[in-house]
N, C-alpha and C. Protein backbone atom coordinates (compact mmCIF):
# COMPACT_ATOMS: atom_id res chain seq x y z
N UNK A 1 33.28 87.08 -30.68
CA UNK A 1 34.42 86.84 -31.53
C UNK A 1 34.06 85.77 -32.54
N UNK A 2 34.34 86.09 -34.11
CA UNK A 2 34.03 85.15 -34.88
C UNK A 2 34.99 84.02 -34.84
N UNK A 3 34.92 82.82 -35.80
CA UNK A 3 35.82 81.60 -35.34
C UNK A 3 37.00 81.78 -36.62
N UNK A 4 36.56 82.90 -37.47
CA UNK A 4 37.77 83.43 -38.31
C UNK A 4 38.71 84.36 -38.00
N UNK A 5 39.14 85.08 -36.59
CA UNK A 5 39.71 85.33 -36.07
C UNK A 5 40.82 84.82 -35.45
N UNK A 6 42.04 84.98 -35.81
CA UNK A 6 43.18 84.69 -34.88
C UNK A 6 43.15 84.61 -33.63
N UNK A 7 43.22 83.82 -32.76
CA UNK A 7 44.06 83.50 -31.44
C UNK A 7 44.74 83.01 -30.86
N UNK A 8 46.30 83.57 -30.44
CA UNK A 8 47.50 83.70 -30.22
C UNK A 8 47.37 82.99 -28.46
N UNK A 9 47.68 82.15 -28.19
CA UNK A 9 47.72 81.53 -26.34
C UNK A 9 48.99 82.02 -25.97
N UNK A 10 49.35 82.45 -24.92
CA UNK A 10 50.29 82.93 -24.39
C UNK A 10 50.53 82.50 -22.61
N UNK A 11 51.23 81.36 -22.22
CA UNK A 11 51.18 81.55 -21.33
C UNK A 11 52.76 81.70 -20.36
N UNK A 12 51.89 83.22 -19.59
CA UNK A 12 53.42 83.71 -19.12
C UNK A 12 54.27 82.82 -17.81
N UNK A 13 53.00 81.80 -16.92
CA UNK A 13 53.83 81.41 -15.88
C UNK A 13 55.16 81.16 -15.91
N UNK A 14 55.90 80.83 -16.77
CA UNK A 14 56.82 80.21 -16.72
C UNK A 14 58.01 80.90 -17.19
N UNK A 15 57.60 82.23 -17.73
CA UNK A 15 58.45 83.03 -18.42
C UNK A 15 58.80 84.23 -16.78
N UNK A 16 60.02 84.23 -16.72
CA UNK A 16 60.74 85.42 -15.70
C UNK A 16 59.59 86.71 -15.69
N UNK A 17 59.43 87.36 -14.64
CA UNK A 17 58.63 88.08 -14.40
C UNK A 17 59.47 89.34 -15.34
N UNK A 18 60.38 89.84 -15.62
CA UNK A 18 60.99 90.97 -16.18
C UNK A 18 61.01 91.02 -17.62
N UNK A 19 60.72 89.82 -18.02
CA UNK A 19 60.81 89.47 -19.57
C UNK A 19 59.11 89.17 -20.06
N UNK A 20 58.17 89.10 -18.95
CA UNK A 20 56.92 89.00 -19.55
C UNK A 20 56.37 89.88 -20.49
N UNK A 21 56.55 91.43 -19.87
CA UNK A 21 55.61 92.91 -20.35
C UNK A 21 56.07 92.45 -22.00
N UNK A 22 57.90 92.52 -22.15
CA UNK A 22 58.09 92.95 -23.19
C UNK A 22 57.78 92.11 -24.26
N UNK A 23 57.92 90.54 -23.80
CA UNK A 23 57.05 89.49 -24.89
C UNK A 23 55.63 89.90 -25.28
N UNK A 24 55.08 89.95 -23.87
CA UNK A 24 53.46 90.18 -24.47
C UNK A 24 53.27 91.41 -25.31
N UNK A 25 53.86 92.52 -24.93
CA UNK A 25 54.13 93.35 -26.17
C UNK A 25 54.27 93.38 -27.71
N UNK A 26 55.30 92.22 -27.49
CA UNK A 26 55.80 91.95 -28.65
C UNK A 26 54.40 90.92 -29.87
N UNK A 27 53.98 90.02 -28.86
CA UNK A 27 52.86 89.85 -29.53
C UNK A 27 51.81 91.07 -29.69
N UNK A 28 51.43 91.25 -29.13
CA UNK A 28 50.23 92.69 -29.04
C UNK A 28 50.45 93.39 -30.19
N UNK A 29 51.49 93.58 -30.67
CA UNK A 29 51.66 94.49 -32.08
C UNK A 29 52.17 93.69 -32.75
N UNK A 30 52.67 92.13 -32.97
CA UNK A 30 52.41 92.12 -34.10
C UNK A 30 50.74 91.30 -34.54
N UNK A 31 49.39 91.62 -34.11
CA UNK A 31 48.18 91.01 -33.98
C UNK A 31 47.47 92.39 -35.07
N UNK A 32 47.07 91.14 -36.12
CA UNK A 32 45.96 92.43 -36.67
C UNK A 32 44.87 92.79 -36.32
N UNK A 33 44.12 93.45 -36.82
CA UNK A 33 42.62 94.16 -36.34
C UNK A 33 42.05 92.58 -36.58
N UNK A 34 40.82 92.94 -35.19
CA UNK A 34 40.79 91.69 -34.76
C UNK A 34 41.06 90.45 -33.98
N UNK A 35 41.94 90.08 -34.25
CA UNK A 35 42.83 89.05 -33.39
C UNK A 35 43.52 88.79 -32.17
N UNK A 36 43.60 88.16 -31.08
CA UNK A 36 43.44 87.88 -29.98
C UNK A 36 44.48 87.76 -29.11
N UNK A 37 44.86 87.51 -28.03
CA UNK A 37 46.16 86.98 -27.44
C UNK A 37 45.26 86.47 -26.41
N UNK A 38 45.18 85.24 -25.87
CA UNK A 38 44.45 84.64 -24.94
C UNK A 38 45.87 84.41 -24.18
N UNK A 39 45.89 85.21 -22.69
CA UNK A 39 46.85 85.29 -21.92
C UNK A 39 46.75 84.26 -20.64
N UNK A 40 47.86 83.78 -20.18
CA UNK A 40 47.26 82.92 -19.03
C UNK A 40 48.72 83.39 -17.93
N UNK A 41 47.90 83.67 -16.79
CA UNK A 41 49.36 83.97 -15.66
C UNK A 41 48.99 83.24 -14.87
N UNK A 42 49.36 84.00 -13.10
CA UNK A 42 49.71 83.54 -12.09
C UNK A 42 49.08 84.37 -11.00
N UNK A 43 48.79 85.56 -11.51
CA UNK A 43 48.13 86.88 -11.26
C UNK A 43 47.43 87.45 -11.76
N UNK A 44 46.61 88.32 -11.06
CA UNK A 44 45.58 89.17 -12.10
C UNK A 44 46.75 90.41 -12.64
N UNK A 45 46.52 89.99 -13.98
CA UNK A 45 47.15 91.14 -14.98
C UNK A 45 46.74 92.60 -14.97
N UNK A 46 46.14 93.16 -13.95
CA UNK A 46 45.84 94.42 -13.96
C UNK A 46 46.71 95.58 -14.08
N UNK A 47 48.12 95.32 -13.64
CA UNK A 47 48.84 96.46 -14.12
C UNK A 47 49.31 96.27 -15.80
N UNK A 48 49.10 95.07 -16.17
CA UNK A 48 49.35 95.31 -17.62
C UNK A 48 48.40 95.72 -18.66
N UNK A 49 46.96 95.52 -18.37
CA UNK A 49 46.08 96.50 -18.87
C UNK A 49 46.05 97.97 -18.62
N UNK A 50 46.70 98.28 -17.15
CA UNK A 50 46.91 99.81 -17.11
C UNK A 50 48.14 100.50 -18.26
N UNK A 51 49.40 99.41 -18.34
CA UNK A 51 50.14 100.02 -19.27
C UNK A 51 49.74 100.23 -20.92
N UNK A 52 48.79 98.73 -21.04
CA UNK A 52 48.10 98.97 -21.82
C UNK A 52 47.45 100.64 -22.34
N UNK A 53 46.75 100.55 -21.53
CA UNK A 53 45.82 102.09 -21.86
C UNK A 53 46.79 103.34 -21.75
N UNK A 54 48.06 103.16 -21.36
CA UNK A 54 48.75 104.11 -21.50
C UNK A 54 49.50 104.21 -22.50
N UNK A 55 50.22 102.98 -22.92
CA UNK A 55 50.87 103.24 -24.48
C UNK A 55 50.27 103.19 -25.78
N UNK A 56 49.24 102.01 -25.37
CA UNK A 56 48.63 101.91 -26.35
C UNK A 56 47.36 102.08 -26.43
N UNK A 57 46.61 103.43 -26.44
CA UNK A 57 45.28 104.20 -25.43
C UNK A 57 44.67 103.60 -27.02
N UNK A 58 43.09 102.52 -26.40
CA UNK A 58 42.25 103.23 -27.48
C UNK A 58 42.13 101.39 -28.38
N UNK A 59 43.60 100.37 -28.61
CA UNK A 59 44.05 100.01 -29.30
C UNK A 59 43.83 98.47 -29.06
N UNK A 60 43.13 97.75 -28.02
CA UNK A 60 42.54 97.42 -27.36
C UNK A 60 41.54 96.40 -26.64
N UNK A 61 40.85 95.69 -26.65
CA UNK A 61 39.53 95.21 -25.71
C UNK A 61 40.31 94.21 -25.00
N UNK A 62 39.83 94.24 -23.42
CA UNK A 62 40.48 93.77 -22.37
C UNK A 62 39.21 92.66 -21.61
N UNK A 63 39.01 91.28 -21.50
CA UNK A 63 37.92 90.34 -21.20
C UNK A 63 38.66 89.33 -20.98
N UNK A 64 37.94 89.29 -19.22
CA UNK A 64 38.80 88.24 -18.34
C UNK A 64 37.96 87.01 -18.67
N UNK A 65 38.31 85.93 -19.01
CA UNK A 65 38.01 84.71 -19.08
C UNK A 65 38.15 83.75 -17.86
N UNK A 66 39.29 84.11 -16.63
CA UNK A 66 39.15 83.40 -15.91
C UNK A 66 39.91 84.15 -14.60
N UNK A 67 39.41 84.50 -13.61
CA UNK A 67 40.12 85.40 -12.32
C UNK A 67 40.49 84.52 -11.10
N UNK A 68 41.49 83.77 -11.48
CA UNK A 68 41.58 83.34 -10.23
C UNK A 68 41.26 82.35 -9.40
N UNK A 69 41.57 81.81 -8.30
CA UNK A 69 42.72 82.72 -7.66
C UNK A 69 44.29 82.25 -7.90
N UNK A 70 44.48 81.25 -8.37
CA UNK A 70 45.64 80.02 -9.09
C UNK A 70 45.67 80.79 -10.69
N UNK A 71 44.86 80.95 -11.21
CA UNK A 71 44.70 80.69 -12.65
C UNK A 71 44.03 82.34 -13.56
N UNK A 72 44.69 83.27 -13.91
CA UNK A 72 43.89 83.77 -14.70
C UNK A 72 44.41 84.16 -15.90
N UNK A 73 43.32 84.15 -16.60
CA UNK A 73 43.36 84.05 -18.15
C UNK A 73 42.63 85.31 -18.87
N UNK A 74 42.79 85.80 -19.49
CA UNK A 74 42.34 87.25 -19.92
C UNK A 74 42.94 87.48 -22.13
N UNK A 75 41.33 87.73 -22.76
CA UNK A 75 41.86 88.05 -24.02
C UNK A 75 41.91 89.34 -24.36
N UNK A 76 43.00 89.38 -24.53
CA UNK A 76 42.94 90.94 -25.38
C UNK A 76 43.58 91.09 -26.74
N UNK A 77 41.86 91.57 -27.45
CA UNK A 77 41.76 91.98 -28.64
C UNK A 77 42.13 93.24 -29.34
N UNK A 78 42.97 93.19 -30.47
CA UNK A 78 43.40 94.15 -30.89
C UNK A 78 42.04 94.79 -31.55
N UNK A 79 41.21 95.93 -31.85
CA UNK A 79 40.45 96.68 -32.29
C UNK A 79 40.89 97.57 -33.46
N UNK A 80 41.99 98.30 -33.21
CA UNK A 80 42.56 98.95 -34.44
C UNK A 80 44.45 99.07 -34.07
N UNK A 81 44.66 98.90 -35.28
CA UNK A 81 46.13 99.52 -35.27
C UNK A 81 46.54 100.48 -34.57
């Protein structure tokens, strides 16, 4: 990742578990080609990369920065519109 790239920190601990998907969403599209959302939870985010690849197949790059077991952090880069 170049250092002229956007990156957006997001961290969900603290946000209600029902209201996370649709924030991080909400960032995720509005991120241009390129640009980042450096996510931080409580859990490994694996079902939200699965919804990922389902709504938004293709649209994308998913790289865990940190797994655990307190702490993980994961960027995902938008690739194309």
């Amino acid at each position: 990742m170049g250092s002229n790239e956007p990156v957006v920190q997001l961290d969900v601990r603290e946000i209600p578990p029902r209201e996370r998907h649709p924030r991080i969403f909400r960032v995720l599209d509005s991120l241009a080609a390129g640009a980042s959302l450096e996510l931080t939870n409580d859990h490994d985010p694996k079902p939200l990369y699965y919804q990922l690849q389902v709504e938004r197949p293709g649209q994308f790059d998913w790289d865990y920065l940190a797994e655990g077991p307190d702490v993980w952090r994961v960027r995902i880069t938008r690739v194309r519109p």
